[in-house]
C-alpha atoms as a PDB file:
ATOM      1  CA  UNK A   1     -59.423-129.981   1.886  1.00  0.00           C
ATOM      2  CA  UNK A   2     -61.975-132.235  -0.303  1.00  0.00           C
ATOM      3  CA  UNK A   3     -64.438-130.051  -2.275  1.00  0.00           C
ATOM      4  CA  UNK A   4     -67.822-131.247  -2.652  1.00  0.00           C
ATOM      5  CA  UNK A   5     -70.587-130.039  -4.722  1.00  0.00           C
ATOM      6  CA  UNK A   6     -73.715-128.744  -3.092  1.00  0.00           C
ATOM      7  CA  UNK A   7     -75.601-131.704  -4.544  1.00  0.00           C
ATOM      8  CA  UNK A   8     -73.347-134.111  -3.252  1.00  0.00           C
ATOM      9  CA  UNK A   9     -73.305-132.370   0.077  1.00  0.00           C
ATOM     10  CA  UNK A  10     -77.129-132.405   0.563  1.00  0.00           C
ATOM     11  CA  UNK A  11     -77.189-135.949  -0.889  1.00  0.00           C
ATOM     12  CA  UNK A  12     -74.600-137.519   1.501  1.00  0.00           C
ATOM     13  CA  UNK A  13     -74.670-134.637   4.421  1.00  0.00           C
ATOM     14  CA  UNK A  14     -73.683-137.700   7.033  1.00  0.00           C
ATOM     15  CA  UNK A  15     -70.477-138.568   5.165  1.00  0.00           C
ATOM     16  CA  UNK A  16     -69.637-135.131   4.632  1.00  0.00           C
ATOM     17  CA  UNK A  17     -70.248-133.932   8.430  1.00  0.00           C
ATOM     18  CA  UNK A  18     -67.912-137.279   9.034  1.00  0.00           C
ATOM     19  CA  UNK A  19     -65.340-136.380   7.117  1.00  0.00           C
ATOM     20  CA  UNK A  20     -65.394-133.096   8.330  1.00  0.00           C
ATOM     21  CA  UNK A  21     -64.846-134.307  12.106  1.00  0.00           C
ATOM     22  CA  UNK A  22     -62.112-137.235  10.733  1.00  0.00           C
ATOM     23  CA  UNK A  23     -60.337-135.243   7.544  1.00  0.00           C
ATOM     24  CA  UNK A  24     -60.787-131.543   8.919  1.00  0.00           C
ATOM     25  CA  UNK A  25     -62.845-128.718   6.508  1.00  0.00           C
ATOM     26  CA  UNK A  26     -64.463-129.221   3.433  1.00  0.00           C
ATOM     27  CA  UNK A  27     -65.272-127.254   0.876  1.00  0.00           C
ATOM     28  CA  UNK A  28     -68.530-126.819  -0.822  1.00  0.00           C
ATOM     29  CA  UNK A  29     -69.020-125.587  -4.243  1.00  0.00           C
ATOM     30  CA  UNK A  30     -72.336-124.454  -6.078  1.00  0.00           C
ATOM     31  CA  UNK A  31     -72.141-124.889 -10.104  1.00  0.00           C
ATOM     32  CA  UNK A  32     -67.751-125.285  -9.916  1.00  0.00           C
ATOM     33  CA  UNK A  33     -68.173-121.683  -7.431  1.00  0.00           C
ATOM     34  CA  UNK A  34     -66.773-122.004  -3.679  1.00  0.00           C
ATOM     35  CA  UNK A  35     -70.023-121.079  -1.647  1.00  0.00           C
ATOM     36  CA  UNK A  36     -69.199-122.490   2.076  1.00  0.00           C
ATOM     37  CA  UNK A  37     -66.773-124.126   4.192  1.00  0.00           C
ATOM     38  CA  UNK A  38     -67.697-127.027   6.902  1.00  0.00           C
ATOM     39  CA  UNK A  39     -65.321-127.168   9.565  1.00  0.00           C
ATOM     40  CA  UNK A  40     -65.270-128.836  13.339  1.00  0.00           C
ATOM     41  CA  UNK A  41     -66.528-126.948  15.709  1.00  0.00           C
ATOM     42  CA  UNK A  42     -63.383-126.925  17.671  1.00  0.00           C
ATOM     43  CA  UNK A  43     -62.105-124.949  15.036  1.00  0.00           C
ATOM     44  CA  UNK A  44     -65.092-122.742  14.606  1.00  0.00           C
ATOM     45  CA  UNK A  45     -64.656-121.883  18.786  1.00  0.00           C
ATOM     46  CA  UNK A  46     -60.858-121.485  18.260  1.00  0.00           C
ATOM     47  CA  UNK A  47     -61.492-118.970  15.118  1.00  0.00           C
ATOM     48  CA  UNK A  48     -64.381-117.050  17.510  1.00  0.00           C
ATOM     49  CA  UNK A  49     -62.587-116.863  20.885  1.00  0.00           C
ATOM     50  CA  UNK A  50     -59.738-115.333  19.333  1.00  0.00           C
ATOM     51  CA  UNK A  51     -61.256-112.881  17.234  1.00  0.00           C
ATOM     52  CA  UNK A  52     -63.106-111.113  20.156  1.00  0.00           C
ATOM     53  CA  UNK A  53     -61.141-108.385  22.306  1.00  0.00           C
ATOM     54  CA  UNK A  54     -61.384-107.603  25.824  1.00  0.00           C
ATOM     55  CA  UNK A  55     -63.553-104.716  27.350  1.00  0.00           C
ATOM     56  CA  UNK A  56     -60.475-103.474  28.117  1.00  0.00           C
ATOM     57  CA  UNK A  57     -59.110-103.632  24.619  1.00  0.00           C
ATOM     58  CA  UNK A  58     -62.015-102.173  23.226  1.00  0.00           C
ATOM     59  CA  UNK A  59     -61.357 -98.988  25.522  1.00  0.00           C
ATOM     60  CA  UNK A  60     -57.683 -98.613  25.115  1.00  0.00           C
ATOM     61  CA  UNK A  61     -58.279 -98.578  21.031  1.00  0.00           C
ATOM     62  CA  UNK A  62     -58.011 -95.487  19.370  1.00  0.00           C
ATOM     63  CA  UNK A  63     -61.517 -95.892  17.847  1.00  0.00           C
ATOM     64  CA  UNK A  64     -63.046 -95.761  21.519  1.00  0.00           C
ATOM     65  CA  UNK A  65     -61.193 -91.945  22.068  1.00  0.00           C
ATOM     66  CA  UNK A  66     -62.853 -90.390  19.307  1.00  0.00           C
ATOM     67  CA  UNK A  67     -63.418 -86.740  19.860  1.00  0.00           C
ATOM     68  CA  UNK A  68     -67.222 -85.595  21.126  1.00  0.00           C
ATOM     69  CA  UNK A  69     -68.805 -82.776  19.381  1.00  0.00           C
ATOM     70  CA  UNK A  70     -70.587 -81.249  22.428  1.00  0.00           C
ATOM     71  CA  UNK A  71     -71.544 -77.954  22.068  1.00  0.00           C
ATOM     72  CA  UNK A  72     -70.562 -75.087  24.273  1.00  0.00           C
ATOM     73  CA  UNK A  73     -72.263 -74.146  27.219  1.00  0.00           C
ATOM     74  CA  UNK A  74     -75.363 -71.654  26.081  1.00  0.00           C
ATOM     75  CA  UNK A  75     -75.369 -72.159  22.513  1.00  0.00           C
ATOM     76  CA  UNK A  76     -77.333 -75.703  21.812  1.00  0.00           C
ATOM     77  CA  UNK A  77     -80.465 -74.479  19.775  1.00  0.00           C
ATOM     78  CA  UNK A  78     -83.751 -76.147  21.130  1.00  0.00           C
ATOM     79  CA  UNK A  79     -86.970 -75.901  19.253  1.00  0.00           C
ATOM     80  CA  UNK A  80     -89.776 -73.790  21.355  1.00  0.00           C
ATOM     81  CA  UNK A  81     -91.880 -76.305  23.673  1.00  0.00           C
ATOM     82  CA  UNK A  82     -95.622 -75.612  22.424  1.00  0.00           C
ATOM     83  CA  UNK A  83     -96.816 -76.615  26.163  1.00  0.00           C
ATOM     84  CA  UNK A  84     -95.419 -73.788  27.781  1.00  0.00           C
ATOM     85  CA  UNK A  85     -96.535 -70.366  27.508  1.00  0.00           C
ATOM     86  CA  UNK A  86     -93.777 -67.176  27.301  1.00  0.00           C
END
């Protein structure tokens, strides 16, 4: 992976973009720090598509069959309702 500083990068954006599609990703560095990485966009679909799960996945994970805190029946505490006369 070439590294490029972000001067160079903003300075010759067309060759970096090209050798991004030809060479694969490139790094970019801001004063010697990595900041960002260009890749293809086939890549950046492959590295999204996989990452999301399923509706169905989502359900069947433990984090979906947390426990509710409902309240028994009767004992949920409301504030009086001003509009209506006791």
């Amino acid at each position: 992976m070439k590294t490029w500083a972000v001067q160079d990068a903003k300075a010759r954006f067309s060759e970096l973009l090209e050798a991004c599609v030809q060479d694969g990703p490139q790094m970019v560095t801001k004063r010697g720090e990595e900041r960002a990485v260009l890749i293809p966009v086939a890549e950046w679909r492959r590295l999204t598509e996989s990452k999301r799960p399923s509706l169905k996945e989502l359900l069947l994970t433990d984090f979906a069959r947390g426990e509710l805190n409902i309240p028994p029946r009767g004992t949920a505490h409301r504030r009086p309702n001003p509009f209506i006369e006791r």
